[in-house]
PDB file of N, CA and C in Angstrom:
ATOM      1  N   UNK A   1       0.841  -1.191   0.000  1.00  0.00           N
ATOM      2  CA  UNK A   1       0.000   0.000   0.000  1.00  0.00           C
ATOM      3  C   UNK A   1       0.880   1.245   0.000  1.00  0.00           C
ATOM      4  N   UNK A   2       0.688   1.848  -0.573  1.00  0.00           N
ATOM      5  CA  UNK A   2       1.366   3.050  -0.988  1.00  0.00           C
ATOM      6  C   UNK A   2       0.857   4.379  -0.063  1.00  0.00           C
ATOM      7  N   UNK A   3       1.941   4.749   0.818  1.00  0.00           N
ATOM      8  CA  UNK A   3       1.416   6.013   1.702  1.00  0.00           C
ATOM      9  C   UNK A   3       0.802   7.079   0.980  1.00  0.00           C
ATOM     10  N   UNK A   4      -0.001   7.392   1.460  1.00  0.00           N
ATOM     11  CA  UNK A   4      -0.243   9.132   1.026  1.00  0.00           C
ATOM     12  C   UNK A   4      -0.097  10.458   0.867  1.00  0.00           C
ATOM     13  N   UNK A   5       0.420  11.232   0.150  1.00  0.00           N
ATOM     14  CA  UNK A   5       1.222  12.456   0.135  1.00  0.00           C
ATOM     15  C   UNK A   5       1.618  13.054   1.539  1.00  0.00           C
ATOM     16  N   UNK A   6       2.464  13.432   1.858  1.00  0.00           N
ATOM     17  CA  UNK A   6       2.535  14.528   3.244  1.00  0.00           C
ATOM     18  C   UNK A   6       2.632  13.103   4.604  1.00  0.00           C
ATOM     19  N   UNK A   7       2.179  12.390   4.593  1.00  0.00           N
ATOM     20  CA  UNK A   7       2.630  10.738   6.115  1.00  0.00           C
ATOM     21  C   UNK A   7       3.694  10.781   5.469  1.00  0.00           C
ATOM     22  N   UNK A   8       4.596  10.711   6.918  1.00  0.00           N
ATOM     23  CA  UNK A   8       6.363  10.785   6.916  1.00  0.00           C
ATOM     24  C   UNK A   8       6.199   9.143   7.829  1.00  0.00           C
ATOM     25  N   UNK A   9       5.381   8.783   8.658  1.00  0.00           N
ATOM     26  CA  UNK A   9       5.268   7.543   8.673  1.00  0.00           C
ATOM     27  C   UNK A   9       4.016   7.259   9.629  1.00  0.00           C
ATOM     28  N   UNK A  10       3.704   5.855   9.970  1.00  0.00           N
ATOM     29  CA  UNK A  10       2.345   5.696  10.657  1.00  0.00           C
ATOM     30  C   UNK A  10       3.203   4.341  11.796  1.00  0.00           C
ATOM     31  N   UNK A  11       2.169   4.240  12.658  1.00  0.00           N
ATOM     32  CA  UNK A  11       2.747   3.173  13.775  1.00  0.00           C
ATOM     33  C   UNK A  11       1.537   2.254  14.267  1.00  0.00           C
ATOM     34  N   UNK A  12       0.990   1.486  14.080  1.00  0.00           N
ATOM     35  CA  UNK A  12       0.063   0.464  14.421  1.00  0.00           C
ATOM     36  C   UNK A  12       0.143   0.356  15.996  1.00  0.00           C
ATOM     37  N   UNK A  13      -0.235   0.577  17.120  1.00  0.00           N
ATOM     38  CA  UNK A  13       0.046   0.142  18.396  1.00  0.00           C
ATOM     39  C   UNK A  13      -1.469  -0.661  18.919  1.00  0.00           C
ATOM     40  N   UNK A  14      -1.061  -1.670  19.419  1.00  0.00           N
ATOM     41  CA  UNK A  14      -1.866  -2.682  20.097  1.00  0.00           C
ATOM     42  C   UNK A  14      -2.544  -2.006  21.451  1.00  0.00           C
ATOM     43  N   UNK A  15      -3.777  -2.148  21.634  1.00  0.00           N
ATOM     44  CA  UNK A  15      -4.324  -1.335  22.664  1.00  0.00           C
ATOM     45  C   UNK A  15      -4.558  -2.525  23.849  1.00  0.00           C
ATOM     46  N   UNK A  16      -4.298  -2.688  24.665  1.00  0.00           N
ATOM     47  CA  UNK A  16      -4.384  -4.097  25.592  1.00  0.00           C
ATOM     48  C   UNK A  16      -4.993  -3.707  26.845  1.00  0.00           C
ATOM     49  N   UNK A  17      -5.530  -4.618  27.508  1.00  0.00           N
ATOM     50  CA  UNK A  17      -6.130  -4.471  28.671  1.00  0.00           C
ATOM     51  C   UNK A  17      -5.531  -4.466  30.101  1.00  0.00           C
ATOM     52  N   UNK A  18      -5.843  -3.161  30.730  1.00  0.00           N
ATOM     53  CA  UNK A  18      -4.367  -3.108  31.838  1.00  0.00           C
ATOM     54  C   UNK A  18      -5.543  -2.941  32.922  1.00  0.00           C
ATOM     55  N   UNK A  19      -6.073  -4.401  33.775  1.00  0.00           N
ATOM     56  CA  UNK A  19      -7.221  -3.839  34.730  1.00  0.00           C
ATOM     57  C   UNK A  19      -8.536  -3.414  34.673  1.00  0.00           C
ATOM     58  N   UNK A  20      -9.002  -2.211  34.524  1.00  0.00           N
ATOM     59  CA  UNK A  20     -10.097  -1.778  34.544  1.00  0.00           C
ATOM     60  C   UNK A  20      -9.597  -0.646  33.557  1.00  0.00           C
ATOM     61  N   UNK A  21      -8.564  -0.316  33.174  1.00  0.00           N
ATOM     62  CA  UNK A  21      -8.025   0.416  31.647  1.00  0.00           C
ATOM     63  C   UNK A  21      -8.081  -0.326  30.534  1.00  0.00           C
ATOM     64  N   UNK A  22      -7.470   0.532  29.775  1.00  0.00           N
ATOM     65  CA  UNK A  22      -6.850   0.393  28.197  1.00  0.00           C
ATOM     66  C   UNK A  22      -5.589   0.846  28.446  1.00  0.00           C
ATOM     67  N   UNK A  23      -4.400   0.363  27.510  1.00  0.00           N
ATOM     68  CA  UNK A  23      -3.131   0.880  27.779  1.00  0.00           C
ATOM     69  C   UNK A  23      -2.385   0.332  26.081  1.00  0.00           C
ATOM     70  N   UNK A  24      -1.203   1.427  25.931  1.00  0.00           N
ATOM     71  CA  UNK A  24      -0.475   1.193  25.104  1.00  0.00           C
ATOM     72  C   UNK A  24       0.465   1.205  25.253  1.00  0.00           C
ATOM     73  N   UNK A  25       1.703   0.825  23.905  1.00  0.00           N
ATOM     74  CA  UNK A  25       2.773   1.311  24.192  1.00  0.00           C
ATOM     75  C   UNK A  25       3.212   1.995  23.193  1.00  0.00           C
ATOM     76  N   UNK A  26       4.197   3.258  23.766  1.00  0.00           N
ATOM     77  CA  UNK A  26       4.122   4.263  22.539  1.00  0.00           C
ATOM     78  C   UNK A  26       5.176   3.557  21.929  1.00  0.00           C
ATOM     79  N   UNK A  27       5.226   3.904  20.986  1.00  0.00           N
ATOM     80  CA  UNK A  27       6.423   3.076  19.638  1.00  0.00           C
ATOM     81  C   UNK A  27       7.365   4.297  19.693  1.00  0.00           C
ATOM     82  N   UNK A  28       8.992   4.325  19.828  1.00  0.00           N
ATOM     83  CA  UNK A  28      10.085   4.984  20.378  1.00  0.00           C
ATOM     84  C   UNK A  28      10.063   6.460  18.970  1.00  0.00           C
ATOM     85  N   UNK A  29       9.299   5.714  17.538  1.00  0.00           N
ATOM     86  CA  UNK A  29       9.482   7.069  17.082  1.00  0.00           C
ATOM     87  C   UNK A  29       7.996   8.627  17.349  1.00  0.00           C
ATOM     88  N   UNK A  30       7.165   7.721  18.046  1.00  0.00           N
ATOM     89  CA  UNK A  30       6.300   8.274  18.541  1.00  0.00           C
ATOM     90  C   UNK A  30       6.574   9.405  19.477  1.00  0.00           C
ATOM     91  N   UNK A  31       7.072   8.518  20.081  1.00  0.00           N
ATOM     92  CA  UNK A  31       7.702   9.231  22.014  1.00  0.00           C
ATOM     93  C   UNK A  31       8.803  10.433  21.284  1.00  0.00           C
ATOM     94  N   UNK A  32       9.114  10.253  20.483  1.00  0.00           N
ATOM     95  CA  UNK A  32      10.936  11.137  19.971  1.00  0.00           C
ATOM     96  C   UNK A  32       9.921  12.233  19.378  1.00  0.00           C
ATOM     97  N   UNK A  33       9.533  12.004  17.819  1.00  0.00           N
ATOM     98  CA  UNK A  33       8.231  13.162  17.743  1.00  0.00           C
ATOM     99  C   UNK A  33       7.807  14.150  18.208  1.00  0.00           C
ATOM    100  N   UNK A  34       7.176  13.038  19.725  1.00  0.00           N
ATOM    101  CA  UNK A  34       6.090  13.904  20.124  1.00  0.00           C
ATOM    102  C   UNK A  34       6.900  14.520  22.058  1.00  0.00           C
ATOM    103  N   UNK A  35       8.233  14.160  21.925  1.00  0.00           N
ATOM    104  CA  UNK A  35       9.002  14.616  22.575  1.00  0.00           C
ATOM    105  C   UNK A  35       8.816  14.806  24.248  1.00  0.00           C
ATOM    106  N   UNK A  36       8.136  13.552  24.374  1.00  0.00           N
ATOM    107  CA  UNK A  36       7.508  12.728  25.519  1.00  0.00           C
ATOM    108  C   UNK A  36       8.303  11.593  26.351  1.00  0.00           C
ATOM    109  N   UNK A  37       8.569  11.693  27.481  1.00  0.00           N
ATOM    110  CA  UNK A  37       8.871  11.413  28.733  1.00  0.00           C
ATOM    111  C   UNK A  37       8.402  10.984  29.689  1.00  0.00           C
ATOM    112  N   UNK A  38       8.990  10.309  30.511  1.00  0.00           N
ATOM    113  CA  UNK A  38       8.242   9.407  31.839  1.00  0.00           C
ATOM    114  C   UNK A  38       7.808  10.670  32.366  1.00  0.00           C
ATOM    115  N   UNK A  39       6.379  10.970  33.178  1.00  0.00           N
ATOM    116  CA  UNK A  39       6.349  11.656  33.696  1.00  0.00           C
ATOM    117  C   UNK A  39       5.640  12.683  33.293  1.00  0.00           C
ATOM    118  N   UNK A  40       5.646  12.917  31.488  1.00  0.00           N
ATOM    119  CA  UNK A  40       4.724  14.158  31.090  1.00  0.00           C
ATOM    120  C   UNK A  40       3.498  13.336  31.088  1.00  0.00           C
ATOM    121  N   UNK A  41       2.067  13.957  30.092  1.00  0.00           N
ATOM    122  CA  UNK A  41       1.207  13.553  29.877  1.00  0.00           C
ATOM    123  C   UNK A  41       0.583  13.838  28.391  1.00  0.00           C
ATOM    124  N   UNK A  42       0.249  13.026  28.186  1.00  0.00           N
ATOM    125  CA  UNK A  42      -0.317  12.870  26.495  1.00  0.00           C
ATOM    126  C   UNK A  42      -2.192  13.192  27.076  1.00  0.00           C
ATOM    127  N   UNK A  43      -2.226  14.550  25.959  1.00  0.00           N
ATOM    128  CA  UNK A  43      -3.439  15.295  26.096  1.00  0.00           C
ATOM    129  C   UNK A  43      -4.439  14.605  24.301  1.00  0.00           C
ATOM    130  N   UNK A  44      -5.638  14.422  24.401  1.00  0.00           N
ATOM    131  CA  UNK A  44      -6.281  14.177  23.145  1.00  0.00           C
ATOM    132  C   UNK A  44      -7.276  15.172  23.315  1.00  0.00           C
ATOM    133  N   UNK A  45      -7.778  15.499  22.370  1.00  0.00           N
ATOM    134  CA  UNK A  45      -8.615  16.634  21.883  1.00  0.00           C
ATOM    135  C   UNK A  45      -9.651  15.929  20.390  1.00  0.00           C
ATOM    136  N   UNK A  46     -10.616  15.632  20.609  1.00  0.00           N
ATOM    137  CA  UNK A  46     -11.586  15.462  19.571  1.00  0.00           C
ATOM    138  C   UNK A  46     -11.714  17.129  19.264  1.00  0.00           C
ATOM    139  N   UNK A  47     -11.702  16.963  17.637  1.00  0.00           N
ATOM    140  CA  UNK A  47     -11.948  18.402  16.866  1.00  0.00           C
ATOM    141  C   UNK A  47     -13.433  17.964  16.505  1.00  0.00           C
ATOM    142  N   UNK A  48     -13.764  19.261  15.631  1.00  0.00           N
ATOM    143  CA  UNK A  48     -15.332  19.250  14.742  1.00  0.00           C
ATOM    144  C   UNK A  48     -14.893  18.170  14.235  1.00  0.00           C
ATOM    145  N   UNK A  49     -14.494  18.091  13.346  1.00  0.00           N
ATOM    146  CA  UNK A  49     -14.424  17.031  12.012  1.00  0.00           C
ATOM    147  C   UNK A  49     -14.209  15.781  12.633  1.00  0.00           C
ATOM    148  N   UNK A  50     -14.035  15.438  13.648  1.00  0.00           N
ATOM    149  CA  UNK A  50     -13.903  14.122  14.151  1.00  0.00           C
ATOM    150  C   UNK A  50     -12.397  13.572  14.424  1.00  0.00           C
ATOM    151  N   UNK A  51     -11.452  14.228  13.843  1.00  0.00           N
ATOM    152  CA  UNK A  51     -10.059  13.967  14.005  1.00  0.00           C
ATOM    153  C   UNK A  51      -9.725  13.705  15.574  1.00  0.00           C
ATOM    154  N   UNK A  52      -8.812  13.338  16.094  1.00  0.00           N
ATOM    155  CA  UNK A  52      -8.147  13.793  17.550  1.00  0.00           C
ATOM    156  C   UNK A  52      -6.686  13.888  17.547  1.00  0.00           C
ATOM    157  N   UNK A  53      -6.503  14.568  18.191  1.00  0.00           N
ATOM    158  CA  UNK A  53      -5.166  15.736  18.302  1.00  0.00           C
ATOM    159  C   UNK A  53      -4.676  14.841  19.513  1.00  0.00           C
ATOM    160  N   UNK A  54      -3.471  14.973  19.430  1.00  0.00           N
ATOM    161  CA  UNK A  54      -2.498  14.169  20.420  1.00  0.00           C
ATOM    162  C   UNK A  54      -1.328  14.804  20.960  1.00  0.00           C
ATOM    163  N   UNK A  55      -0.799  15.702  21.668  1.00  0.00           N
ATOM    164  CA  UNK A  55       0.377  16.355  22.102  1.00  0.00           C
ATOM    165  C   UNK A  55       0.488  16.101  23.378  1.00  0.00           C
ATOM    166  N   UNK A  56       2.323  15.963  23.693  1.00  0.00           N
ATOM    167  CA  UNK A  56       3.186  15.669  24.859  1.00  0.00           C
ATOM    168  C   UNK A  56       2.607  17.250  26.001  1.00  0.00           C
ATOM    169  N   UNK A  57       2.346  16.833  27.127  1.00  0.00           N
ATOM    170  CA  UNK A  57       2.274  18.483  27.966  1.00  0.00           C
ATOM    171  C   UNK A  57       3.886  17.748  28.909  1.00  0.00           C
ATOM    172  N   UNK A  58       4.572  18.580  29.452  1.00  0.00           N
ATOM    173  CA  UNK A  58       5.720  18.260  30.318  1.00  0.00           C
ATOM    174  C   UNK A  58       5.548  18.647  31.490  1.00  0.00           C
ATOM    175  N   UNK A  59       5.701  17.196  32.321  1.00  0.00           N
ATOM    176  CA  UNK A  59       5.709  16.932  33.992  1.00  0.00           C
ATOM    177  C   UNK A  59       4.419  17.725  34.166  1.00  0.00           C
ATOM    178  N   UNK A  60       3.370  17.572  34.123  1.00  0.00           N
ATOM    179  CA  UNK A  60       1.812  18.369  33.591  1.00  0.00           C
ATOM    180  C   UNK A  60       1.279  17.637  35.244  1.00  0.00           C
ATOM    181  N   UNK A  61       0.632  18.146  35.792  1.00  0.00           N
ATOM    182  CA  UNK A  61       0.081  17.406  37.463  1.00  0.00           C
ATOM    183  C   UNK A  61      -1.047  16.785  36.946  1.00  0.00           C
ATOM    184  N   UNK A  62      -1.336  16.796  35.907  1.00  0.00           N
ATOM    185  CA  UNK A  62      -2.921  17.171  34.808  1.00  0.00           C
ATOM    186  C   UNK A  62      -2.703  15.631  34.779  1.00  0.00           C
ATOM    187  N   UNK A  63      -3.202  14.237  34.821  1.00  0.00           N
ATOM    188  CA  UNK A  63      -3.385  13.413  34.351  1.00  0.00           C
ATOM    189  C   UNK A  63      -4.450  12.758  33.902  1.00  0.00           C
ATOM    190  N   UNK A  64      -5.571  13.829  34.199  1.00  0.00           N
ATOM    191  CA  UNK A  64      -6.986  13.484  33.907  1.00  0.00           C
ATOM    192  C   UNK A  64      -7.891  14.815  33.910  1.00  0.00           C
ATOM    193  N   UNK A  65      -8.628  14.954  33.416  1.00  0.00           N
ATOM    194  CA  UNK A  65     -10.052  15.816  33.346  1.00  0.00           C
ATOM    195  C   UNK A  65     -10.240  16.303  34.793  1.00  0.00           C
ATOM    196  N   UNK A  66     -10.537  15.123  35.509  1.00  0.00           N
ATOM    197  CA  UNK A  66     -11.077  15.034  37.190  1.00  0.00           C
ATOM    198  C   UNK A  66     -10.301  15.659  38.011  1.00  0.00           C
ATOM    199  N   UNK A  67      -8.181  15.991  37.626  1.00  0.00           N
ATOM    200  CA  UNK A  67      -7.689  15.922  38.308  1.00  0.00           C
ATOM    201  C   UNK A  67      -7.515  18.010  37.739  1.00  0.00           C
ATOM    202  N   UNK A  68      -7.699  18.413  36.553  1.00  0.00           N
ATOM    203  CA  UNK A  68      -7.784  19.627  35.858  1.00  0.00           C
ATOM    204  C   UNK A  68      -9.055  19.609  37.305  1.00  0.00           C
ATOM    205  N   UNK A  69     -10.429  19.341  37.381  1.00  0.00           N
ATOM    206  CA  UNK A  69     -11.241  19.807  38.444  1.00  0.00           C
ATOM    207  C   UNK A  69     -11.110  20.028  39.888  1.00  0.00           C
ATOM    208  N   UNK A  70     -10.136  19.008  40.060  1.00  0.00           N
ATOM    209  CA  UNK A  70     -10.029  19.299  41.980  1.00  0.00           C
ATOM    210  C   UNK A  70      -9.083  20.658  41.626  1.00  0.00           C
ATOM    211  N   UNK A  71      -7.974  21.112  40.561  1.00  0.00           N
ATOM    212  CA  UNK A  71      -6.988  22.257  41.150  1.00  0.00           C
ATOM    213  C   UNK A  71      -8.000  23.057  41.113  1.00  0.00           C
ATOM    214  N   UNK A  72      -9.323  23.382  40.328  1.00  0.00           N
ATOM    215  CA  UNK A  72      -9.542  24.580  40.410  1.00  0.00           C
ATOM    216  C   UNK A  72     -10.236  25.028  41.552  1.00  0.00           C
TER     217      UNK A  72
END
């Protein structure tokens, strides 16, 4: 299959069951990318169009929605 103009590359990751989660593992050119570390937190964002947005925040206290509610 032939990539599509502008993908510099794609990464398949297995989503597995960790407990009462979901869990992955990021693939090392993922983590380099997206310039992510033990310790930061990976934020998703559903847009209009249905896409979701994925960026590294660093050493972020933020690890959840719930946890953005108790600081305030």
């Amino acid at each position: 299959m032939k990539r599509p103009k502008g993908i510099q590359w794609s990464a398949p990751v297995l989503i597995r069951k960790d407990g009462a989660k979901l869990a992955v593992e990021l693939p090392a050119q993922v983590a380099a990318d997206l310039k992510a570390g033990a310790g930061d937190v990976l934020n998703f964002t559903k847009l209009p169009d249905g896409a979701i947005e994925v960026w590294s925040v660093k050493k972020s206290g933020y690890a959840s929605l719930k946890d953005m509610d108790k600081k305030k």
